[in-house]
C-alpha atoms as a PDB file:
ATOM      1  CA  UNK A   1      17.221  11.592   6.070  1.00  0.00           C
ATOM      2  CA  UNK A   2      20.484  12.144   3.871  1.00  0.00           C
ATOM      3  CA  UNK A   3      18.885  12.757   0.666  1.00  0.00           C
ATOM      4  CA  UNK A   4      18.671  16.148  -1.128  1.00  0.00           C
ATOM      5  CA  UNK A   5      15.365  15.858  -3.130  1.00  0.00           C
ATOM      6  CA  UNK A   6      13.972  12.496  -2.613  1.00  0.00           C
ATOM      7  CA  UNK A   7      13.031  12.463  -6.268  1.00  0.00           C
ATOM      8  CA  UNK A   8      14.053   9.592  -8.735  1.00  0.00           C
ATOM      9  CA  UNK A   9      14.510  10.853 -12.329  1.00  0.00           C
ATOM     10  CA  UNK A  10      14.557   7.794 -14.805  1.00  0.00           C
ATOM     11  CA  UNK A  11      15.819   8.258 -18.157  1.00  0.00           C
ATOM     12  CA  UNK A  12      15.558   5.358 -21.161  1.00  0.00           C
ATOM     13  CA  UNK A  13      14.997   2.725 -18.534  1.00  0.00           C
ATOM     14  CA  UNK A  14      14.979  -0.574 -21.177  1.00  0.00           C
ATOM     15  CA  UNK A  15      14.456  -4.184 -19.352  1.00  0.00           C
ATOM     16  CA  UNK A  16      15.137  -6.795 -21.139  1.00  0.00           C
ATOM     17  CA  UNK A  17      14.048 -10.607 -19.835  1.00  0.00           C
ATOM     18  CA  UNK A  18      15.400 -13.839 -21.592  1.00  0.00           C
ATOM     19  CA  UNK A  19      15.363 -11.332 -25.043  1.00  0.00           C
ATOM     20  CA  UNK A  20      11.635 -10.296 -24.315  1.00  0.00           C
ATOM     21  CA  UNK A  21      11.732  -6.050 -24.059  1.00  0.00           C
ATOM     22  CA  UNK A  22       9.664  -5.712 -20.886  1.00  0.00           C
ATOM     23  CA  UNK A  23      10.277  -2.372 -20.155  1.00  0.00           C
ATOM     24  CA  UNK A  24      10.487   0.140 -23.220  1.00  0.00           C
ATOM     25  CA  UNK A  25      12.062   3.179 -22.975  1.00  0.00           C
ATOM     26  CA  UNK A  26      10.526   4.789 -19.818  1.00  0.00           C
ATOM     27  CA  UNK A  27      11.234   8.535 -19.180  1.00  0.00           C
ATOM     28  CA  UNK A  28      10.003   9.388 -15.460  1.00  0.00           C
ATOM     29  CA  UNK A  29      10.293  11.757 -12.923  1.00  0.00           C
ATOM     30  CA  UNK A  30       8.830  10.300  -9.432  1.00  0.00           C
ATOM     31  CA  UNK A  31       8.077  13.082  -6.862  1.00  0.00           C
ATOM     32  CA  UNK A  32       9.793  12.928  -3.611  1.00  0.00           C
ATOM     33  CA  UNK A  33       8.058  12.629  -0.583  1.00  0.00           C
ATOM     34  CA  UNK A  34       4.859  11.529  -1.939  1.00  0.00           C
ATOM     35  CA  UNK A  35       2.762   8.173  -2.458  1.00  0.00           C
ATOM     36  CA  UNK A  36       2.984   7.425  -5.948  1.00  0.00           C
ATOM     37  CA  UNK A  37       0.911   4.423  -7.695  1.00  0.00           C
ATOM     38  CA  UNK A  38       1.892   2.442 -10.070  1.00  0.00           C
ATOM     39  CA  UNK A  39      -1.134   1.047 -12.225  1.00  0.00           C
ATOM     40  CA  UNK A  40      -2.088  -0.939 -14.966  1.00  0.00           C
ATOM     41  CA  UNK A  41      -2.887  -4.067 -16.539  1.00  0.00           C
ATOM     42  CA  UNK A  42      -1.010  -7.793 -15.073  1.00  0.00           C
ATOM     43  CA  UNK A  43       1.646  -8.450 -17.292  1.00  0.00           C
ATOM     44  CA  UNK A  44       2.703  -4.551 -18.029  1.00  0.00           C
ATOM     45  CA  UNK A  45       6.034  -4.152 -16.186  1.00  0.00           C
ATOM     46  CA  UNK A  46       4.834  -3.043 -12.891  1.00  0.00           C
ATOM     47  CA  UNK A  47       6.919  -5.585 -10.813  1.00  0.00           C
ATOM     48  CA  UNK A  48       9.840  -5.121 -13.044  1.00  0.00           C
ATOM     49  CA  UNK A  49      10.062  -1.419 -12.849  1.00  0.00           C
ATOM     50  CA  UNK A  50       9.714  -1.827  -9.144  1.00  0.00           C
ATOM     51  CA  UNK A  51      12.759  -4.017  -8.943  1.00  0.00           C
ATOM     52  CA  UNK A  52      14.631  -2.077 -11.164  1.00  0.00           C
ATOM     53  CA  UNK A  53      15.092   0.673  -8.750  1.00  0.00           C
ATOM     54  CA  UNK A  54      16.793  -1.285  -6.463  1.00  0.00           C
ATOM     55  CA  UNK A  55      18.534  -3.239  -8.520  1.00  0.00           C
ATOM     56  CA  UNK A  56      16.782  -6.844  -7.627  1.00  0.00           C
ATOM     57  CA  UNK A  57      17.894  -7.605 -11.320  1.00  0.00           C
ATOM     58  CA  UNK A  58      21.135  -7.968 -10.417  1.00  0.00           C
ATOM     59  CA  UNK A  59      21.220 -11.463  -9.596  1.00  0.00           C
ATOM     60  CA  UNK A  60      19.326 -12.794 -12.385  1.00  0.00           C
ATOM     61  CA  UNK A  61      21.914 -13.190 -15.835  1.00  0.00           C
ATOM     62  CA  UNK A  62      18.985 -13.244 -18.567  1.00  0.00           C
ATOM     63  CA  UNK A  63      18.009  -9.554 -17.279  1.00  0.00           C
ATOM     64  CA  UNK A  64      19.676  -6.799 -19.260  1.00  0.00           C
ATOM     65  CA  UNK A  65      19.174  -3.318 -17.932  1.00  0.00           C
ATOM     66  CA  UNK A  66      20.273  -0.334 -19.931  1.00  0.00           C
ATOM     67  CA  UNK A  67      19.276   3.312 -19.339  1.00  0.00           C
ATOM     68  CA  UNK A  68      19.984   5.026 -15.835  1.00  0.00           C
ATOM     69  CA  UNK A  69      17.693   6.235 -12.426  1.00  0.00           C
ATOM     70  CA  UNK A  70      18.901   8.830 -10.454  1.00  0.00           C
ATOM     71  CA  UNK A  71      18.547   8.781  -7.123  1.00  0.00           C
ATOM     72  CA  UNK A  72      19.440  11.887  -4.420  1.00  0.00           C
ATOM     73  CA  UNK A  73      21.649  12.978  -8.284  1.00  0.00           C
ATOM     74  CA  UNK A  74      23.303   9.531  -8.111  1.00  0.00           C
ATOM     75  CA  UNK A  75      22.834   6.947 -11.245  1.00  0.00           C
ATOM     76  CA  UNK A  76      22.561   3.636  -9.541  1.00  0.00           C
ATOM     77  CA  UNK A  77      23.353   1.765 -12.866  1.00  0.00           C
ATOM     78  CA  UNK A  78      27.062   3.607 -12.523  1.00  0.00           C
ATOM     79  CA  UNK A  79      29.089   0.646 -12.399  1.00  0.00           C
ATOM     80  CA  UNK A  80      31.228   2.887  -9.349  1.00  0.00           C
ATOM     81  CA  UNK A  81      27.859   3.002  -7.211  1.00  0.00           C
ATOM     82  CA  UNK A  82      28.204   0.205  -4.208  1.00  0.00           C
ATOM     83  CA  UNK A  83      24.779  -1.557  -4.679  1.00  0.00           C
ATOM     84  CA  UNK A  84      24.303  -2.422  -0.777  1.00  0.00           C
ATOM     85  CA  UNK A  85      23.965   1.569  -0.430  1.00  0.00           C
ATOM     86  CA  UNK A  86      21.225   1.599  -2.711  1.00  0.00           C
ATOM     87  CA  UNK A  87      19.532  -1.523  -1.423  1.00  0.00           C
ATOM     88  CA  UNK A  88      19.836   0.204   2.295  1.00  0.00           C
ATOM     89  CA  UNK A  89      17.836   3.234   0.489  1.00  0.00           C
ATOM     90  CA  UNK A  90      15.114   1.271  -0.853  1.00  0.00           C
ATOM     91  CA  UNK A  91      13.256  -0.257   1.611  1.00  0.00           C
ATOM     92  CA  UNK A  92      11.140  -2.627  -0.073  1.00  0.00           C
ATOM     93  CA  UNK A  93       7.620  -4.455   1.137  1.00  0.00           C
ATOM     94  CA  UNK A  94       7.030  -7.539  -0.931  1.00  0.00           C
ATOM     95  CA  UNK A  95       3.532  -8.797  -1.756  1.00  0.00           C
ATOM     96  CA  UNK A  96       3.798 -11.916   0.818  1.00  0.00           C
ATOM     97  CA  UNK A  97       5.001 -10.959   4.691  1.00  0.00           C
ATOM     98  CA  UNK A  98       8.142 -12.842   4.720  1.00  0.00           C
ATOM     99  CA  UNK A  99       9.159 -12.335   8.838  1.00  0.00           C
ATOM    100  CA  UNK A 100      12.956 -13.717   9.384  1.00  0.00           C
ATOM    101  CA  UNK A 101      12.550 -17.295  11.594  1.00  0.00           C
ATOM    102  CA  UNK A 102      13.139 -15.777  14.563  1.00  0.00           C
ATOM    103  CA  UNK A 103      12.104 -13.503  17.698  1.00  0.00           C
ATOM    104  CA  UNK A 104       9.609 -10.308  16.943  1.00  0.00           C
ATOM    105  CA  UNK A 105      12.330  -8.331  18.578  1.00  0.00           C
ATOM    106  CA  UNK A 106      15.021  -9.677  16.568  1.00  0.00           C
ATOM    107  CA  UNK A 107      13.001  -9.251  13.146  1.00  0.00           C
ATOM    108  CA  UNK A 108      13.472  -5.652  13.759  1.00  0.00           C
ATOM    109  CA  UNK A 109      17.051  -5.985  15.732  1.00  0.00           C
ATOM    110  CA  UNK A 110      18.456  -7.815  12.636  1.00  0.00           C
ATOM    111  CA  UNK A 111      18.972  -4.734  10.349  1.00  0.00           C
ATOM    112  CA  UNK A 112      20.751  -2.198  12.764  1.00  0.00           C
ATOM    113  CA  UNK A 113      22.807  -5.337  14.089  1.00  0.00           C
ATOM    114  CA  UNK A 114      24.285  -5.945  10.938  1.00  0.00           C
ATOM    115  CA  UNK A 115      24.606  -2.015  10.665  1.00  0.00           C
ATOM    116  CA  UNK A 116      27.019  -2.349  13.854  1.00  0.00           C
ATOM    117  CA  UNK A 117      24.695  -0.571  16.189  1.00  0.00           C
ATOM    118  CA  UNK A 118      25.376  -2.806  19.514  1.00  0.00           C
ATOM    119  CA  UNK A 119      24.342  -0.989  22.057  1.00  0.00           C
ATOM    120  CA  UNK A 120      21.353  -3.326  23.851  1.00  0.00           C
ATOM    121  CA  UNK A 121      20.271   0.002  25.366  1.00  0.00           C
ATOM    122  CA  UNK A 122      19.960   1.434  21.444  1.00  0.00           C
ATOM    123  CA  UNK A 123      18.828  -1.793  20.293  1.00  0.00           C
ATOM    124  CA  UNK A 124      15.989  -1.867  22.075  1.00  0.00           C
ATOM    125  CA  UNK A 125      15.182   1.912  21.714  1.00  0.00           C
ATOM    126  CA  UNK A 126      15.337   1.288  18.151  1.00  0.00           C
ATOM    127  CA  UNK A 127      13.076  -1.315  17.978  1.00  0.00           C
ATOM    128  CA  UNK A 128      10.161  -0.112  19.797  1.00  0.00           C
ATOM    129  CA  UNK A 129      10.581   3.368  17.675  1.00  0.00           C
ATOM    130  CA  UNK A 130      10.168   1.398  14.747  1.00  0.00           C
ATOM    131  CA  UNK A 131       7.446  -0.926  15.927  1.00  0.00           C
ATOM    132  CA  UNK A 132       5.625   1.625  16.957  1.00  0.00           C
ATOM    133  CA  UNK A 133       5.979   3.931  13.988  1.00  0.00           C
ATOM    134  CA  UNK A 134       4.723   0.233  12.272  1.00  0.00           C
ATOM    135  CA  UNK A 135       1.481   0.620  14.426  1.00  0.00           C
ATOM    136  CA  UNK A 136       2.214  -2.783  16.038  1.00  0.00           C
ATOM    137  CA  UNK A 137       3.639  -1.812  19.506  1.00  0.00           C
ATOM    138  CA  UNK A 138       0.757  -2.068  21.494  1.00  0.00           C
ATOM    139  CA  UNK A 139      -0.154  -5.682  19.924  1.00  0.00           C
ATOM    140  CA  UNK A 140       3.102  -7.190  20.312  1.00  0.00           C
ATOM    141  CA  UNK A 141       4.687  -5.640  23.258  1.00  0.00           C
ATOM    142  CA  UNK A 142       4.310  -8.217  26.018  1.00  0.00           C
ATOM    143  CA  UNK A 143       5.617 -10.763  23.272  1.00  0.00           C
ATOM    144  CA  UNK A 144       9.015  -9.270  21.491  1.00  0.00           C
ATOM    145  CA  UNK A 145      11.171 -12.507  22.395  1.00  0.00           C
ATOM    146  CA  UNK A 146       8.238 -14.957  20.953  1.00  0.00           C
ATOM    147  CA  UNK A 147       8.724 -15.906  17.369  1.00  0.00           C
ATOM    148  CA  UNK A 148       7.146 -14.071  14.844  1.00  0.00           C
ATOM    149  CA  UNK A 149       5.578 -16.711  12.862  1.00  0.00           C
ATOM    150  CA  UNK A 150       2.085 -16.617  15.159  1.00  0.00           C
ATOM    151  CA  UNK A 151       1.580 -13.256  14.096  1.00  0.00           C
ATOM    152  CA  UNK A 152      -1.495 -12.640  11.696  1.00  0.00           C
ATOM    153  CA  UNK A 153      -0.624 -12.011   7.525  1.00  0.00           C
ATOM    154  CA  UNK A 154      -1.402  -8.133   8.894  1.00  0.00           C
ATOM    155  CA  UNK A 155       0.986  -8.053  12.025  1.00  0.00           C
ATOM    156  CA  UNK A 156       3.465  -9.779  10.095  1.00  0.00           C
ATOM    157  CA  UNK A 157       3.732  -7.356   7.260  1.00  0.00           C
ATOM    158  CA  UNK A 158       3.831  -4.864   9.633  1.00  0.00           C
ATOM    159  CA  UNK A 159       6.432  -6.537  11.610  1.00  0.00           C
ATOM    160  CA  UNK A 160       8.152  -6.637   7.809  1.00  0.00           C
ATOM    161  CA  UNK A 161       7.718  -2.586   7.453  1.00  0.00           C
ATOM    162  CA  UNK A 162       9.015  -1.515  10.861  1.00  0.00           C
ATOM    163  CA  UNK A 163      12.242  -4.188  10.003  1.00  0.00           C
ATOM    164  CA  UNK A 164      12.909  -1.809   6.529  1.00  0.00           C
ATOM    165  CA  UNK A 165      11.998   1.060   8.197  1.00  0.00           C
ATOM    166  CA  UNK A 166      14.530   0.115  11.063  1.00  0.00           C
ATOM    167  CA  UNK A 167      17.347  -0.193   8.414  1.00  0.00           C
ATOM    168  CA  UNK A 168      16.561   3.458   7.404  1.00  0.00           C
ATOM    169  CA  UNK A 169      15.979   3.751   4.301  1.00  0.00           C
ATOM    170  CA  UNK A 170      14.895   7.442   2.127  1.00  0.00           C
ATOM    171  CA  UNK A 171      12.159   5.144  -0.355  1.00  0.00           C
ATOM    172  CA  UNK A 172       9.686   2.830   0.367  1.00  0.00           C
ATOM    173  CA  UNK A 173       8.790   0.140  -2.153  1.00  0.00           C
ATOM    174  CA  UNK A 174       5.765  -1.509  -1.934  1.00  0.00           C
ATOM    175  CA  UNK A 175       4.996  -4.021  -4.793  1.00  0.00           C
ATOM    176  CA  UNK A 176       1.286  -5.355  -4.285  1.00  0.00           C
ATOM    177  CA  UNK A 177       1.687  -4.773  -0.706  1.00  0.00           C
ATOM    178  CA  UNK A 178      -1.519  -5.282   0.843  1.00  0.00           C
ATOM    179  CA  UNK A 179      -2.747  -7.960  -1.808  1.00  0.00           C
ATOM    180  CA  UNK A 180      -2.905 -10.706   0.804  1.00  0.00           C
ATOM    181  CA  UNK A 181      -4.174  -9.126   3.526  1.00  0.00           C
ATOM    182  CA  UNK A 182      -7.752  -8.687   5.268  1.00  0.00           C
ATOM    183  CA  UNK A 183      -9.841  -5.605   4.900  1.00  0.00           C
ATOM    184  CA  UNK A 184      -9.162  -4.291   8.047  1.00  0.00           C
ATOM    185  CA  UNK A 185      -4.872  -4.637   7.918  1.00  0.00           C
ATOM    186  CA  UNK A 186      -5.213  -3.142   4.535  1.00  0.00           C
ATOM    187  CA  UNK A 187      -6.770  -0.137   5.796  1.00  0.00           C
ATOM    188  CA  UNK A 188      -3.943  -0.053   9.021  1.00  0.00           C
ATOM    189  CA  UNK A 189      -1.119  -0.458   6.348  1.00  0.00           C
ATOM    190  CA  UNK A 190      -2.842   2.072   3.990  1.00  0.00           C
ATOM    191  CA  UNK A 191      -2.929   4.591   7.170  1.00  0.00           C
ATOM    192  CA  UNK A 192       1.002   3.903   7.435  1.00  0.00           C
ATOM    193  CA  UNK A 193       1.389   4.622   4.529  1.00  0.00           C
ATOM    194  CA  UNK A 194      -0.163   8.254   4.538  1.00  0.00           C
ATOM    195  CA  UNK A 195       1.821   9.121   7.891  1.00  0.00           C
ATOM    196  CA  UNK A 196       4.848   7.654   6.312  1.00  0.00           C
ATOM    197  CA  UNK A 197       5.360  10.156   3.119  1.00  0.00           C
ATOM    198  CA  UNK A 198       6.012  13.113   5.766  1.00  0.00           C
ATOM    199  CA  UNK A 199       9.217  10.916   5.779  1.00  0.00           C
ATOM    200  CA  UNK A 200       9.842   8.690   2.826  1.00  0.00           C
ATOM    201  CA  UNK A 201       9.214   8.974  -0.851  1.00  0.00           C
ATOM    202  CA  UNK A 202       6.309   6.079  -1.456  1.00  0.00           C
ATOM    203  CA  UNK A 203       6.266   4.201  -4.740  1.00  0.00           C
ATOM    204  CA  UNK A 204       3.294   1.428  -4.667  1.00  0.00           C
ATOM    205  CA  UNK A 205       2.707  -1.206  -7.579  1.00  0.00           C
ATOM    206  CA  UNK A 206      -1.253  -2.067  -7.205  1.00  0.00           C
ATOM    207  CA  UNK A 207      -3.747  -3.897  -9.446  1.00  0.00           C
ATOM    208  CA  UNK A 208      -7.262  -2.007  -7.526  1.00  0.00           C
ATOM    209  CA  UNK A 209      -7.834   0.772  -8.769  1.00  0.00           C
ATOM    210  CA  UNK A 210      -9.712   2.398  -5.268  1.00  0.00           C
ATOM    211  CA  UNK A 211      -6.712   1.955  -3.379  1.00  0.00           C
ATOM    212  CA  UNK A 212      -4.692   4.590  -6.061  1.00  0.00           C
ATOM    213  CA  UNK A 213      -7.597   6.500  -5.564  1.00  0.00           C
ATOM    214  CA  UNK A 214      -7.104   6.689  -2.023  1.00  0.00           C
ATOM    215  CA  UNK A 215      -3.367   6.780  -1.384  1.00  0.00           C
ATOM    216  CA  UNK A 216      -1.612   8.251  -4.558  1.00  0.00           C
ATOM    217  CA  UNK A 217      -0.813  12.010  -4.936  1.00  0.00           C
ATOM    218  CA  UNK A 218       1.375  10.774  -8.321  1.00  0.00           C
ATOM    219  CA  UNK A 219       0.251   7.996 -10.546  1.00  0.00           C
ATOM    220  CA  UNK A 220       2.183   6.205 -13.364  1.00  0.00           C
ATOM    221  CA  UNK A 221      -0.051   4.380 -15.559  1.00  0.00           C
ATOM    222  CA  UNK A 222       1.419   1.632 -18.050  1.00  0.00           C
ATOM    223  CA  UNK A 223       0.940  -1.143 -20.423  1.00  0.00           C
ATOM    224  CA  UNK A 224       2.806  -3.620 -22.541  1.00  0.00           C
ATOM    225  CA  UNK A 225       6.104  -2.415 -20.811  1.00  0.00           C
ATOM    226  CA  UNK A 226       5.090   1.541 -21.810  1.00  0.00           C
ATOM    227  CA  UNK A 227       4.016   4.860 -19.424  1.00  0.00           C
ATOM    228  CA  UNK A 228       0.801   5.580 -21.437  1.00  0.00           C
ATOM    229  CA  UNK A 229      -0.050   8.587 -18.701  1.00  0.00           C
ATOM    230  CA  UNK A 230       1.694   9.919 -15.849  1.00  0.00           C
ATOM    231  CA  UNK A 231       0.889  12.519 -13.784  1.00  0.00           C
ATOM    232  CA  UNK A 232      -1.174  14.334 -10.248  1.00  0.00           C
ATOM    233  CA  UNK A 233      -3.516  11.415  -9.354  1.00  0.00           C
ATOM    234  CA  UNK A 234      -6.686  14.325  -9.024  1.00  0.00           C
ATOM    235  CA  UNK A 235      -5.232  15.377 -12.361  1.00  0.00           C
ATOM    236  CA  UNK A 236      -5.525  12.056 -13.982  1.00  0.00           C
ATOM    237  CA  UNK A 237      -8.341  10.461 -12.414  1.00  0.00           C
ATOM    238  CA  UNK A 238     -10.324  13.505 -13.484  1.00  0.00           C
ATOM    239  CA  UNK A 239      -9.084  14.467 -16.507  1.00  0.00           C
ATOM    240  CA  UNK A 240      -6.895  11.833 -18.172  1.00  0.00           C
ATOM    241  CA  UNK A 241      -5.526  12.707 -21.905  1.00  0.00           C
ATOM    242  CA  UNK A 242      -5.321   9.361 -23.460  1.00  0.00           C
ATOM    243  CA  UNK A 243      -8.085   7.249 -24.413  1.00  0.00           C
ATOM    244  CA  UNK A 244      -6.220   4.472 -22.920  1.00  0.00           C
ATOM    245  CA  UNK A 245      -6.811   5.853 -19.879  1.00  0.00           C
ATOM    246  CA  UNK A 246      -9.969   6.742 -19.844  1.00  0.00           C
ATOM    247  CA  UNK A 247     -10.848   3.180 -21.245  1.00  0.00           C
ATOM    248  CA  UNK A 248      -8.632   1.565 -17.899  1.00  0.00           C
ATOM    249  CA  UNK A 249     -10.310   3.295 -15.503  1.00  0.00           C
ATOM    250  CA  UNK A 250     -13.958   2.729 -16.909  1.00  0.00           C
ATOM    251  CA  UNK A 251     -12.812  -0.443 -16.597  1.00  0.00           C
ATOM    252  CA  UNK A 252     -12.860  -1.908 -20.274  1.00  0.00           C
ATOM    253  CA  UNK A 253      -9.780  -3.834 -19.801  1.00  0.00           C
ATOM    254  CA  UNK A 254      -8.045  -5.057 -16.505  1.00  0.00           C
END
């Protein structure tokens, strides 16, 4: 890991999305080497503040982004900062497993390829590290040069996590990541998870409130584009400040 802290300090993030303020001027420290959840109601700016730390806005011209998010001391809004860098840094697990259309082994191959690691010996050294740091090894070692797309929804975002992880990032993004999965890959991908943040700072969007409870040391609570409560997850699952919070997780509102 090259990074000094592994925090991300955000100051007067503002989103704004075909001239509708989305994100409203969010002031956030995110603790490094942790799992921290990002909660609240659909429609509050979860997704959105997920993409803005790797700047996923950038292709789209009706998002405006002012404000800055420092990462390892680095603003990654400085228009000097090389944006593939910071995309390398942020690995980032999307809701759907989206496995490239091709071998199991290459899924994972593809990101130090393009890196220029060609070494076959490294390659493949690489690749089972990386599948088995996934969890997957054992299921899918007598079929690396079969095409992913057999896998199940769990394997193959699995399969997705050891390809970020094999591009070696500092930050793992994870926005709704286990919202299409079964019971039982949830709980494997969960399990990563926890190993993972020895590693890798975590930041999770999730809707279900008993996974936060599980996984998250930090939360970040928000709604209508806001932070309404941020803080230790024992901290504000036991003893949140704002009614607003307290009335989210009795579950008034969802």
């Amino acid at each position: 890991m090259t990074g000094t802290n592994h925090k991300i300090r955000i100051e007067s993030l503002n989103v704004n999305i075909d001239g509708q303020h989305i994100l409203k001027n969010i002031d956030l420290t995110i603790p490094g080497r942790e799992i921290t959840c990002v909660i609240g109601p659909s429609g509050c700016g979860k997704s959105t503040f997920l993409k803005s730390l790797n700047r996923m806005h950038d292709e789209n011209p009706d998002v405006n982004v002012s404000g800055s998010i420092f990462v390892d001391n680095q603003d990654i809004y400085d228009r000097n900062i090389n944006v593939i860098d910071i995309r390398k840094k942020m690995g980032l697990l999307a809701q759907h497993p989206c496995p490239l259309p091709m071998s199991v082994f290459d899924n994972v191959a593809y990101g130090p390829r393009i890196h220029s690691l060609d070494s076959k010996k490294e390659i493949s050294k690489t690749v089972e590290h990386y599948l088995r740091l996934a969890g997957l090894w054992d299921e899918v070692k007598d079929k690396l040069h079969s095409s992913a797309a057999p896998l199940s929804l769990g394997q193959q975002q699995r399969l997705c996590l050891a390809r970020g992880l094999a591009t070696e990032p500092e930050y793992i993004l994870g926005d709704e990541a286990t919202s299409s999965l079964d019971p039982i890959s949830t709980k494997k991908i969960e399990q990563l998870f926890v190993t993972l943040k020895e590693e890798y700072t975590i930041i999770l969007v999730t809707h279900i409130l008993r996974q936060a409870r599980r996984l998250a040391d930090y939360i970040v609570f928000m709604y209508l584009g806001e932070i309404i409560e941020a803080g230790p997850a024992d901290e504000f699952f036991n003893n949140p400040k704002q009614q607003l919070t307290k009335d989210y997780i009795a579950g008034s509102f969802s």
